[in-house]
Protein backbone atom coordinates (compact mmCIF):
# COMPACT_ATOMS: atom_id res chain seq x y z
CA UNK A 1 -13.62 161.33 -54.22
CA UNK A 2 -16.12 161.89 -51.33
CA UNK A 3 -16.66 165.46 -49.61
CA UNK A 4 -13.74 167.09 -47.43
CA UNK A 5 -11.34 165.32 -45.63
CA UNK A 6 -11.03 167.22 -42.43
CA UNK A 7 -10.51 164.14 -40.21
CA UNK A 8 -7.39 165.35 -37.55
CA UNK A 9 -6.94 161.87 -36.98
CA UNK A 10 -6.54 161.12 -40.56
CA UNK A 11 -2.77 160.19 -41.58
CA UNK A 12 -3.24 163.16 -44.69
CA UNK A 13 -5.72 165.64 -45.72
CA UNK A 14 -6.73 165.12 -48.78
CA UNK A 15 -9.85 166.79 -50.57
CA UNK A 16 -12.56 164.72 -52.46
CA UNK A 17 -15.52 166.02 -54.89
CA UNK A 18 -18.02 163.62 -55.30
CA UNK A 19 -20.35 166.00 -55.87
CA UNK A 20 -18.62 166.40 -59.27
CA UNK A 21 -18.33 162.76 -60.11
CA UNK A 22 -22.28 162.85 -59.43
CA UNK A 23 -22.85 165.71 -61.88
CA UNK A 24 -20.53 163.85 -64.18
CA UNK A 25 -23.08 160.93 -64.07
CA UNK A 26 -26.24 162.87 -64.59
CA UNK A 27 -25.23 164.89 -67.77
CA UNK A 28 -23.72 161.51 -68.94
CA UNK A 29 -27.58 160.01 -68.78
CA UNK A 30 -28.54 163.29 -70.46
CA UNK A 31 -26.81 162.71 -73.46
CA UNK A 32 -27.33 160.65 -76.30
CA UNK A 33 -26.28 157.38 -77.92
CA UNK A 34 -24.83 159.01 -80.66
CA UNK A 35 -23.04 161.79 -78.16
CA UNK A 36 -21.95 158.63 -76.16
CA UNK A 37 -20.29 157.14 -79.11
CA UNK A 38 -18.63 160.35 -80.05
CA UNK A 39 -17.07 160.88 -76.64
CA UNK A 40 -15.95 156.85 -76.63
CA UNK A 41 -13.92 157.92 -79.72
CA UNK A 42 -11.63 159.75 -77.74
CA UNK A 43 -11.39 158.23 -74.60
CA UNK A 44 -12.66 154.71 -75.14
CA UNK A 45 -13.63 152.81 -71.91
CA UNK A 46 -12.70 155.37 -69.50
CA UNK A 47 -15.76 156.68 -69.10
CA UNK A 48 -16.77 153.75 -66.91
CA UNK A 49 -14.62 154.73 -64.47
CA UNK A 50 -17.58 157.29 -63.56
CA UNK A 51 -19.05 154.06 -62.61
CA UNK A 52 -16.06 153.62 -59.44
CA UNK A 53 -16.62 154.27 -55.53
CA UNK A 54 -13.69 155.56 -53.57
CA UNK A 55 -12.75 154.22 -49.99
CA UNK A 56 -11.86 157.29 -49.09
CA UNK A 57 -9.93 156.11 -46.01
CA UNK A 58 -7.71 153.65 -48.06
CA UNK A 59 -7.05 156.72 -50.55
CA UNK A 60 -5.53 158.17 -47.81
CA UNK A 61 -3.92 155.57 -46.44
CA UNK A 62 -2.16 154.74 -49.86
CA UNK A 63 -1.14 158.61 -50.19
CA UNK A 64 0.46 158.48 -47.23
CA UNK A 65 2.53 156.04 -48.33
CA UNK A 66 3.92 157.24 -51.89
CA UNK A 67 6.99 158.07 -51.89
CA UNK A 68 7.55 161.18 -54.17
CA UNK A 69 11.33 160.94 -54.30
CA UNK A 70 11.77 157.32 -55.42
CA UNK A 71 7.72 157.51 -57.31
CA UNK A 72 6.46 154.27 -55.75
CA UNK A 73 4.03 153.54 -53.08
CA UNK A 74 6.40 151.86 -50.15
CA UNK A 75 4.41 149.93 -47.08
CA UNK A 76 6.19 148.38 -44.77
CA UNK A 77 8.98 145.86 -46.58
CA UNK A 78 6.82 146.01 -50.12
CA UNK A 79 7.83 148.98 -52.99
CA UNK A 80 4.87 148.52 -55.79
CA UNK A 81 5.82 151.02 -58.48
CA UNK A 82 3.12 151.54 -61.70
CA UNK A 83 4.87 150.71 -64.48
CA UNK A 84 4.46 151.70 -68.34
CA UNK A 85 4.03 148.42 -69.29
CA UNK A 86 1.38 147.47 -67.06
CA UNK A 87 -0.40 150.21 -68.50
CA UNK A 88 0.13 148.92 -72.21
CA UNK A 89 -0.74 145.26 -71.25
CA UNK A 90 -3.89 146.19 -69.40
CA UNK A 91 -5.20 148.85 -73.35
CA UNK A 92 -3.21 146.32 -75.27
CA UNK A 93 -0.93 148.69 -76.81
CA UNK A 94 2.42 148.08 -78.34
CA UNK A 95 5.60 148.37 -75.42
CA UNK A 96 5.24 152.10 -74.68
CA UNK A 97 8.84 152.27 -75.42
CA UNK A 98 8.14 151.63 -79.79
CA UNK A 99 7.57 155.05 -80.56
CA UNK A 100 9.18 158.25 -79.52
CA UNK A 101 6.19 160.13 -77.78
CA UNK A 102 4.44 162.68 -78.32
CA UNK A 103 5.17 165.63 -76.26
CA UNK A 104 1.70 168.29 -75.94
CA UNK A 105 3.69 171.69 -75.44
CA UNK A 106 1.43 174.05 -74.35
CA UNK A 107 1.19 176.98 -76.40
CA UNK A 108 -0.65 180.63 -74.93
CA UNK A 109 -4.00 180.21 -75.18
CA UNK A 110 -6.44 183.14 -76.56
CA UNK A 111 -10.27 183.28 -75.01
CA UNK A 112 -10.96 182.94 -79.10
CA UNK A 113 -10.15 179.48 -79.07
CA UNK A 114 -12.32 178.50 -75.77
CA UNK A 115 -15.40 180.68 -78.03
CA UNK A 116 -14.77 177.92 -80.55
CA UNK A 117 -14.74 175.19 -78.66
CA UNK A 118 -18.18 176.25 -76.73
CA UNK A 119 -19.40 178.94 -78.39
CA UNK A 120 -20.07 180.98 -75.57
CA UNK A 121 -19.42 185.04 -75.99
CA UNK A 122 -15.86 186.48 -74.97
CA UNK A 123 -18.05 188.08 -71.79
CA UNK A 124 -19.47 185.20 -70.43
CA UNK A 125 -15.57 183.40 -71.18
CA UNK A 126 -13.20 186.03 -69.82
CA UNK A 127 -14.46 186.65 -65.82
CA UNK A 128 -14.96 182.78 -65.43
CA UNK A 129 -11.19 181.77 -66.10
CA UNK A 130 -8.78 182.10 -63.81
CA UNK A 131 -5.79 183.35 -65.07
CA UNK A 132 -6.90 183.82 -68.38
CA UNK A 133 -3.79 185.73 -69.69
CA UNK A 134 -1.37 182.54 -68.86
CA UNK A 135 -0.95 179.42 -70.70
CA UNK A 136 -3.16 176.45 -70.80
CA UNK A 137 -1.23 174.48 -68.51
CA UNK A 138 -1.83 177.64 -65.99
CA UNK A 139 -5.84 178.56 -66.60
CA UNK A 140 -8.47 176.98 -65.25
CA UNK A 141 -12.62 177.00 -65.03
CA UNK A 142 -15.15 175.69 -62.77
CA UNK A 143 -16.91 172.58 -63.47
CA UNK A 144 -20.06 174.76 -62.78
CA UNK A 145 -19.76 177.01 -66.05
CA UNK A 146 -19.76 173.33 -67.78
CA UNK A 147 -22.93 172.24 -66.46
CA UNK A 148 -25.04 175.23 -66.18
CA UNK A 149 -24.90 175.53 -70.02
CA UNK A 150 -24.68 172.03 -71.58
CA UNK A 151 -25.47 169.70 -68.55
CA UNK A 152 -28.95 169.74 -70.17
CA UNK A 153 -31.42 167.96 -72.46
CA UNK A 154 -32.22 170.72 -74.66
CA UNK A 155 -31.04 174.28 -75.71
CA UNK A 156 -31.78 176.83 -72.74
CA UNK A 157 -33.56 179.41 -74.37
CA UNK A 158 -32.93 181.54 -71.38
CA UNK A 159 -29.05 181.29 -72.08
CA UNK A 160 -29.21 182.08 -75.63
CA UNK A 161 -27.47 185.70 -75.49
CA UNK A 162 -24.16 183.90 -73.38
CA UNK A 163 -24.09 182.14 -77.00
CA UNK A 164 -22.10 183.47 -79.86
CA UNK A 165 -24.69 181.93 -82.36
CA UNK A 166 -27.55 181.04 -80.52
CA UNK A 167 -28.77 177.29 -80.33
CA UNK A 168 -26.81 176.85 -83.61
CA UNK A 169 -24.32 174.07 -82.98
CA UNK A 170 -25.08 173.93 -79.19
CA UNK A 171 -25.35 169.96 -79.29
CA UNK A 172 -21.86 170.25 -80.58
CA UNK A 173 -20.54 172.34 -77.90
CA UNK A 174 -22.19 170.33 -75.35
CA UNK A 175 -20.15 167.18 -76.32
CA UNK A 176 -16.73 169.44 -76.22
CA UNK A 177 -17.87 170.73 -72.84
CA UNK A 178 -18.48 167.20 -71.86
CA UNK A 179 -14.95 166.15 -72.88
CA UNK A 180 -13.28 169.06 -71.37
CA UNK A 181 -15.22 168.26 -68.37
CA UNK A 182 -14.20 164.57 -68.06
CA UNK A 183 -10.44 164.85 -68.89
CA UNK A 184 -10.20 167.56 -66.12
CA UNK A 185 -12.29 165.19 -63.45
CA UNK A 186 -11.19 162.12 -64.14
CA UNK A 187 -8.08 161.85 -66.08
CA UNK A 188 -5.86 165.14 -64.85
CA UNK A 189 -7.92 166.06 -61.89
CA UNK A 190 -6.23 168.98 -59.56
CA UNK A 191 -6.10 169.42 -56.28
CA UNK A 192 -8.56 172.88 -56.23
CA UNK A 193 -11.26 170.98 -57.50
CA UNK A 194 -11.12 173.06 -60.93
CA UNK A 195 -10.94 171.43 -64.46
CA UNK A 196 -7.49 172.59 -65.78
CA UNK A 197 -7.28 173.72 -69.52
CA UNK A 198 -4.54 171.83 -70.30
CA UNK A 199 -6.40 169.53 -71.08
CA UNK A 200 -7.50 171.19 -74.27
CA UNK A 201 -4.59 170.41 -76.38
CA UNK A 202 -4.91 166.96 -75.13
CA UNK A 203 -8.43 166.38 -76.94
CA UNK A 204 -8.88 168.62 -79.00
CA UNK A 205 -5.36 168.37 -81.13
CA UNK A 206 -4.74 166.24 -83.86
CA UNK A 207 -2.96 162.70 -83.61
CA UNK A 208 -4.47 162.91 -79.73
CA UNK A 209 -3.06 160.48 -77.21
CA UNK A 210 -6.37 158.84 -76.87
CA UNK A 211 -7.92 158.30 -80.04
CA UNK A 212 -7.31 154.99 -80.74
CA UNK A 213 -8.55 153.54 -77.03
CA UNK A 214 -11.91 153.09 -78.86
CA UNK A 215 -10.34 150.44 -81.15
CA UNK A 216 -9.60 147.73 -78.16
CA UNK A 217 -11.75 144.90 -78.15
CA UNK A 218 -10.06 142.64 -75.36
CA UNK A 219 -10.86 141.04 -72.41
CA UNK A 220 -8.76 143.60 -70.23
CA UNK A 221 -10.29 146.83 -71.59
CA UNK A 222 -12.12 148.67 -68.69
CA UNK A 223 -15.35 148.21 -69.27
CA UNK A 224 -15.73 144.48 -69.21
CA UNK A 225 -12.83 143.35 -67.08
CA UNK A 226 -11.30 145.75 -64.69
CA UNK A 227 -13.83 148.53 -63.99
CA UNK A 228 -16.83 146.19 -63.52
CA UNK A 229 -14.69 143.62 -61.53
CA UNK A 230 -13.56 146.47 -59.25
CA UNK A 231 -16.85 147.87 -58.55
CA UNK A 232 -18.08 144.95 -56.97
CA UNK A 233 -15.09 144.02 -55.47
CA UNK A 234 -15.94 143.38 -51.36
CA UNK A 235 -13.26 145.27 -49.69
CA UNK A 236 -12.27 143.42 -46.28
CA UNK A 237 -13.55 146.45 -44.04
CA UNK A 238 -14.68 150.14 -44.56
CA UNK A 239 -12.63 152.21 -42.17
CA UNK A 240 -10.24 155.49 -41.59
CA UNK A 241 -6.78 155.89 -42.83
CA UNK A 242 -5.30 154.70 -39.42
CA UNK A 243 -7.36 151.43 -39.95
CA UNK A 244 -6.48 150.95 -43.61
CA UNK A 245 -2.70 151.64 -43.14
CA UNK A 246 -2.43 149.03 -39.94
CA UNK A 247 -3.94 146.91 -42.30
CA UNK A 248 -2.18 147.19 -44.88
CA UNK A 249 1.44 147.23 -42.40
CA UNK A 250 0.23 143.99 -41.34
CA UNK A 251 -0.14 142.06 -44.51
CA UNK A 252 2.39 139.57 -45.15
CA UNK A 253 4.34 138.96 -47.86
CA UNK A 254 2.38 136.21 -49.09
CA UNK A 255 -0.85 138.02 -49.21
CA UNK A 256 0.41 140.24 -52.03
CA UNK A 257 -0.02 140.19 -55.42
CA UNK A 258 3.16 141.27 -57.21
CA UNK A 259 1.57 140.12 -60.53
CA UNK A 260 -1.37 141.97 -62.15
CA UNK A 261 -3.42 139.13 -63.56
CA UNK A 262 -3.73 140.60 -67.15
CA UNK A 263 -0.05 140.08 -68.14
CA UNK A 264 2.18 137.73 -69.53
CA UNK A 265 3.90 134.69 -68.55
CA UNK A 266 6.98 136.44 -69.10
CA UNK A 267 7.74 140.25 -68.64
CA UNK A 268 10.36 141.94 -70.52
CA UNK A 269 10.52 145.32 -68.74
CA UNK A 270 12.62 148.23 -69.13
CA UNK A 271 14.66 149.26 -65.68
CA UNK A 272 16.27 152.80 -67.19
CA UNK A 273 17.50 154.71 -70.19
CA UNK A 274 21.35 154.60 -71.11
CA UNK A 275 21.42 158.37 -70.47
CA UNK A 276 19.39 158.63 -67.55
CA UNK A 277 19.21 156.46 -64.51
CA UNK A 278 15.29 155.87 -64.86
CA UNK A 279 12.97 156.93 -67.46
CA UNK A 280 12.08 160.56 -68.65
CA UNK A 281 8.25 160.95 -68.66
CA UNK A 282 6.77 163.83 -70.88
CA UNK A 283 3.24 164.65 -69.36
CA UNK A 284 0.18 166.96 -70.27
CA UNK A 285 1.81 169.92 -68.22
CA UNK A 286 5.41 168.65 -67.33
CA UNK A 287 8.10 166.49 -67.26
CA UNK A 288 9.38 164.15 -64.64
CA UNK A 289 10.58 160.67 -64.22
CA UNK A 290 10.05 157.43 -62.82
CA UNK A 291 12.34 153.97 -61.49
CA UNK A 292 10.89 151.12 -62.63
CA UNK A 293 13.84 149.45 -61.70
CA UNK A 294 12.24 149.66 -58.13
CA UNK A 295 9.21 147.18 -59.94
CA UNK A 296 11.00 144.02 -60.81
CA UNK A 297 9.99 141.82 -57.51
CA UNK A 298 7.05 142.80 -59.00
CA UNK A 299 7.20 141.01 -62.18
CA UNK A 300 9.38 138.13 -61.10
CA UNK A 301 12.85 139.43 -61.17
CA UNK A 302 15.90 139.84 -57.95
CA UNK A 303 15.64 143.14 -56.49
CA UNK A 304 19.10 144.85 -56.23
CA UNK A 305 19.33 148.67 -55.44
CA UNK A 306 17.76 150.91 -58.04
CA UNK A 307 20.14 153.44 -60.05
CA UNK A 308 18.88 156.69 -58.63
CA UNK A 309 19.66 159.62 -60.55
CA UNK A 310 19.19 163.16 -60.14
CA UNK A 311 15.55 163.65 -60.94
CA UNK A 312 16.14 167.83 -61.74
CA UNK A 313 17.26 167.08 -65.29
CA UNK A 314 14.03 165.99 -66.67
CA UNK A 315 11.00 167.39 -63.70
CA UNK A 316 9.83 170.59 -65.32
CA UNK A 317 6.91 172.52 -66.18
CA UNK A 318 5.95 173.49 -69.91
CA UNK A 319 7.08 177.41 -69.86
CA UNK A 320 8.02 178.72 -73.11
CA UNK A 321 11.92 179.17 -72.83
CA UNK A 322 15.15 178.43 -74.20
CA UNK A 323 15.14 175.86 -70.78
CA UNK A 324 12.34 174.38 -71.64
CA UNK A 325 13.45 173.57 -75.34
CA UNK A 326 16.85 172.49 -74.09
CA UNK A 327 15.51 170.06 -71.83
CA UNK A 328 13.26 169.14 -74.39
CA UNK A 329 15.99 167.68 -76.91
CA UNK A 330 17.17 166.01 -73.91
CA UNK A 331 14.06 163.87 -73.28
CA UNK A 332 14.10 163.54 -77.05
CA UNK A 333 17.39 161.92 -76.97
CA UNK A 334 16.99 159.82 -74.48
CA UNK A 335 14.07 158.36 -76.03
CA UNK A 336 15.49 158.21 -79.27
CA UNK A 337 17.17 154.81 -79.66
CA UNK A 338 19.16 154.99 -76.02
CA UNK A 339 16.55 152.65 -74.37
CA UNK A 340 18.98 149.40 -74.93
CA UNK A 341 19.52 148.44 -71.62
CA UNK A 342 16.62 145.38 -71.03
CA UNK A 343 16.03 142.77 -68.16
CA UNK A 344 14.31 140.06 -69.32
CA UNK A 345 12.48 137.56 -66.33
CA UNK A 346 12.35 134.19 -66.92
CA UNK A 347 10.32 131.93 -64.92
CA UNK A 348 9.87 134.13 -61.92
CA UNK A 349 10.54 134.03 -57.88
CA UNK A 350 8.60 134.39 -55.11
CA UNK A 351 8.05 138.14 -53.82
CA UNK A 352 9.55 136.84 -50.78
CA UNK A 353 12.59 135.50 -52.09
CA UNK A 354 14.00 137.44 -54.70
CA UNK A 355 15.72 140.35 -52.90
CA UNK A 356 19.85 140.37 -52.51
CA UNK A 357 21.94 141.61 -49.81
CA UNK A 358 22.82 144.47 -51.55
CA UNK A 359 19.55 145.27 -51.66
CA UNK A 360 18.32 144.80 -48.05
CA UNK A 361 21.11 146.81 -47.01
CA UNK A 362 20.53 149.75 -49.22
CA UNK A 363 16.58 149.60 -47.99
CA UNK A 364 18.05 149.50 -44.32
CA UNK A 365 19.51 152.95 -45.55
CA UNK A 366 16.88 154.48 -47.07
CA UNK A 367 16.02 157.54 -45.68
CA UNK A 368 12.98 158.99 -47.32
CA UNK A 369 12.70 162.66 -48.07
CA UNK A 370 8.60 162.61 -47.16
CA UNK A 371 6.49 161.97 -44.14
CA UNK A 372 7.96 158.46 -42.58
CA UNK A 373 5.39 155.41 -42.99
CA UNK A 374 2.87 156.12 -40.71
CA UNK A 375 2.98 154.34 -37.40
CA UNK A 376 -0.51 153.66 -36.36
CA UNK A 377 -0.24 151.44 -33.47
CA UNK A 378 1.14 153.21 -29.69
CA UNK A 379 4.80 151.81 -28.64
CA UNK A 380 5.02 150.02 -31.70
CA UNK A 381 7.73 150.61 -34.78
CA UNK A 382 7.01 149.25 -37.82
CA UNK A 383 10.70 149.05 -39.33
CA UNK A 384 11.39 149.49 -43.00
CA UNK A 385 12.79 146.31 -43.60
CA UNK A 386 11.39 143.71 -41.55
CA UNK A 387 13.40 139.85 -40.70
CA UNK A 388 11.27 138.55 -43.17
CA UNK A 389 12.76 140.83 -45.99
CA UNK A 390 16.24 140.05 -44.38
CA UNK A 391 15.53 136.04 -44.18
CA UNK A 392 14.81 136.28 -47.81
CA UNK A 393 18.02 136.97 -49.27
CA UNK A 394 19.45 134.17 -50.67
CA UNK A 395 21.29 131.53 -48.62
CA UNK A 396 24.78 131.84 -48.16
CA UNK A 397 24.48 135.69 -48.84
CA UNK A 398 22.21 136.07 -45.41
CA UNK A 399 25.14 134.95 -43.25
CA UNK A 400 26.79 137.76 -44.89
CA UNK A 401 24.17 140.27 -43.97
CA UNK A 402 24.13 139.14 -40.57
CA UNK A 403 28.04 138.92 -39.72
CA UNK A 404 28.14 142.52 -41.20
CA UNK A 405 25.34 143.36 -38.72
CA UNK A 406 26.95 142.14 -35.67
CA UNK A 407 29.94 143.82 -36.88
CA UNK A 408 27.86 147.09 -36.66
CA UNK A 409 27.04 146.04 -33.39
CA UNK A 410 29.93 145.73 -31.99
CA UNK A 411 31.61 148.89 -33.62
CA UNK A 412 28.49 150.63 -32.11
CA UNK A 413 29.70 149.40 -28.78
CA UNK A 414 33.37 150.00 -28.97
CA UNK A 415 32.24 153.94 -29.65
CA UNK A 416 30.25 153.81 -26.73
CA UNK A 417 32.71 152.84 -24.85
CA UNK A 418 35.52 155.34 -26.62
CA UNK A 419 32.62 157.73 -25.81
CA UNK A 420 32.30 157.19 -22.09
CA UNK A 421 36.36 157.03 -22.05
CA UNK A 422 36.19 160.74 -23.58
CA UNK A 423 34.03 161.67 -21.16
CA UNK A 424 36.10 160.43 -18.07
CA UNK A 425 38.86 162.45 -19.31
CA UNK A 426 37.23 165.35 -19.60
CA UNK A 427 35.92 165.21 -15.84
CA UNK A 428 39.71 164.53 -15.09
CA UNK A 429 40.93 167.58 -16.92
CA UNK A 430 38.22 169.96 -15.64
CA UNK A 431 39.00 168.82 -11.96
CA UNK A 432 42.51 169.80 -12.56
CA UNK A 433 41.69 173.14 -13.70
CA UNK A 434 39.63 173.92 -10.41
CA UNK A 435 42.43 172.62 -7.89
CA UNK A 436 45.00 175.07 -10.30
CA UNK A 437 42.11 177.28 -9.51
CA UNK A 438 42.07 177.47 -5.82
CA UNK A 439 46.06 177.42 -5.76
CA UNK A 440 45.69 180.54 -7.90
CA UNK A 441 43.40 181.64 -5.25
CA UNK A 442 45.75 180.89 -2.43
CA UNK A 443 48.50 182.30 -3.71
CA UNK A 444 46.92 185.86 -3.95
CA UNK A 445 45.61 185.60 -0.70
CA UNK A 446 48.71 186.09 0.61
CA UNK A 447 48.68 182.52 1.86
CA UNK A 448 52.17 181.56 0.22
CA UNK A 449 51.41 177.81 0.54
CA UNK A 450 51.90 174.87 -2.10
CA UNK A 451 48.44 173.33 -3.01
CA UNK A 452 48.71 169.65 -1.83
CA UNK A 453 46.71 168.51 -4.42
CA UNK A 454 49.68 170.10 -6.66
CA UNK A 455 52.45 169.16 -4.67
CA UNK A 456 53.73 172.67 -3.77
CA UNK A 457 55.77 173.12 -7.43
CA UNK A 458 56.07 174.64 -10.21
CA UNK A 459 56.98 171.85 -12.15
CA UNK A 460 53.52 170.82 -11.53
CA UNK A 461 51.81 173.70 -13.13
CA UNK A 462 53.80 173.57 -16.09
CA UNK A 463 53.19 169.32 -16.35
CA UNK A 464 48.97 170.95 -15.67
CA UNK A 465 49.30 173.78 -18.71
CA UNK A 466 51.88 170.62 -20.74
CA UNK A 467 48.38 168.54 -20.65
């Protein structure tokens, strides 16, 4: 998150605010150990990722490469999908699959209930959110209403009529403002920059999502293991998108990781639900869904073609409805008791060995509904499925692949040639019809003679018109 990307060489535009991140830092220094604490409560470690630097030109790069249709970043011959598991293995949580989960539905909000949370007067409230008559999922507010009234060390006295009661319970408000603050930055950021109050719900509701973070003590949480390790990781160059993504293209196989270093021996993970052909995924505003079945090179397993389903019957938006309840009990069902259907890895393969034919040919296919991989070098195409990718199906089943490809090849050629046969008889036929043409022409100019070219009969018109 650094300023504006307005780069018109840059592969996407995408907008940074690291001026907030900053701000984020300073109030955090302004606060407390006992505010700390109370703000670790609900969101555990995650705070320290106020602590991260972004690259912004391998941000890009990686956003130009997610595939929104299939929900996995795909570069080059490598699909790397975040999975629900890796999540729970990195908090050490139970399989996110144990519980049926917890759905936030976003109720209309009333300017009241932001006075309670921050004790600031219905006046000072009302012009600074956007959309204020809409639900939460819908209104917003500007990180700068946050910080000019609790991104302080003390009370300001010269505020104290925006406040419903004065300095009483500022210190209060001041940690709610900070929460608001850092679930819309960091955790559900948008793309206008503003913190979005659906948020609210999220941390301020009973039984909240993140309560229970501050509970791990493990060597994966973010504090001592991933955050810290990541900040001082030495990235191989600082450069644009172009840069990052030729980079990136180039890699080979071998230099990936397709195992995250803070999991098991041996995955178990989930590849879709019996009613749906990947997993329904109930957010803070929405619903959508997810294959993980695209994620098992990842974790070991052979990588055949994913189910894809129709994504439309569980992607919507938290709007009040009989729709929205409907699709609701769908998700419900889904999750309740249908997720049988388990592929457990053993042992594990190679990333470069573990694909079948089946699915090298349905990659060969795949025609993505967003921008094509980038292509960052002149005259050069990087193909979706490279030789290596083909090479590493197993043996026996590549002669396979590559008889049916020379088969295409030669089928390609035959309709050429059917092609330029077409074509020859069409320039027959349309010199036909100009000689019948001029003997037309002939005729009514009184000159009476056959056309040599049509031998001087009838019969021969009627054989032209019989073709």
């Amino acid at each position: 998150m650094a300023s504006s990307s307005d780069d018109p060489d840059s592969l996407v535009t995408l907008r940074f605010h690291d001026f907030r991140v900053e701000r984020m830092r300073h109030w955090w220094t302004l606060l407390g150990e006992d505010d700390h604490a109370d703000i670790v409560e609900i969101f555990g470690k995650f705070p320290s990722l106020m602590r991260l630097r972004v690259d912004r030109g391998l941000l890009e790069a990686l956003a130009s490469f997610w595939d929104p249709t299939h929900c996995c970043f795909s570069i080059g011959e490598v699909d790397l999908v975040p999975t629900l598991e890796e999540y729970a293995r990195l908090l050490q949580l139970d399989s996110p699959f144990s519980e049926t989960p917890v759905i936030p539905i976003q109720s209309p909000r009333s300017n009241r209930v932001m006075e309670k949370y921050l004790g600031l007067t219905f006046a000072v409230l009302r012009p600074e959110i956007i959309r204020p008559e809409e639900t939460w999922r819908k209104a917003n507010i500007s990180l700068d209403l946050l910080t000019k009234y609790f991104s302080r060390s003390d009370f300001p006295m010269e505020l104290a009529r925006d406040f419903i009661a004065g300095k009483k319970g500022w210190k209060k408000f001041r940690i709610n403002a900070f929460k608001i603050a850092f679930a819309g930055i960091f955790l559900f950021p948008t793309s206008a920059g503003r913190i979005d109050l659906g948020v609210i719900p999220l941390i301020f509701s009973e039984g909240s999502h993140l309560q229970h973070f501050y509970r791990l003590q493990t060597p994966y949480h973010f504090e001592r293991y991933t955050v810290r390790q990541t900040v001082k990781i030495v990235l191989p160059f600082t450069g644009d998108s172009r840069d990052w993504a030729l980079y990136l293209l180039d890699l080979p196989l071998s230099e990936w990781s397709w195992k995250v270093t803070w999991g098991p021996a041996v995955w178990i993970p989930w590849t879709h639900c019996a009613l749906f052909d990947g997993v329904p995924l109930p957010g803070v505003w929405g619903c959508t869904g997810y294959y993980p079945s695209l994620a098992l090179r990842q974790f070991g397993g052979v990588q055949y073609p994913p189910r894809l389903g129709d994504l439309s019957a569980v992607t919507f938006d938290y709007i009040p409805g009989e729709d929205m309840w409907r699709l609701l009990f769908r998700i419900e069902d889904i999750w309740g008791g249908c997720l049988s259907e388990m592929v457990l890895i053993e042992g594990g393969l190679h990333g470069d060995s573990s694909v079948t034919p089946d699915f090298v040919e349905w990659r060969e296919g795949w025609s993505p509904s967003f921008t094509l991989r980038p292509t960052v070098r002149p005259g050069v195409s990087y193909s979706s499925v490279s030789r290596s990718l083909r090479a590493s199906a197993p043996t026996g089943q590549y002669e396979r692949v590559t008889v049916l490809e020379r088969e295409l090849e030669e089928a390609r050629a035959e309709l050429s040639s059917l092609r330029l046969a077409r074509a020859s008889k069409r320039e027959e036929s349309a010199a036909r019809v100009e000689s019948h043409a001029e003997y037309l022409a002939s005729q009514q100019c009184g000159g009476g003679e056959s056309s040599p070219r049509l031998g001087g009969s009838e019969r021969g018109m009627s054989l032209l018109f019989a073709r």
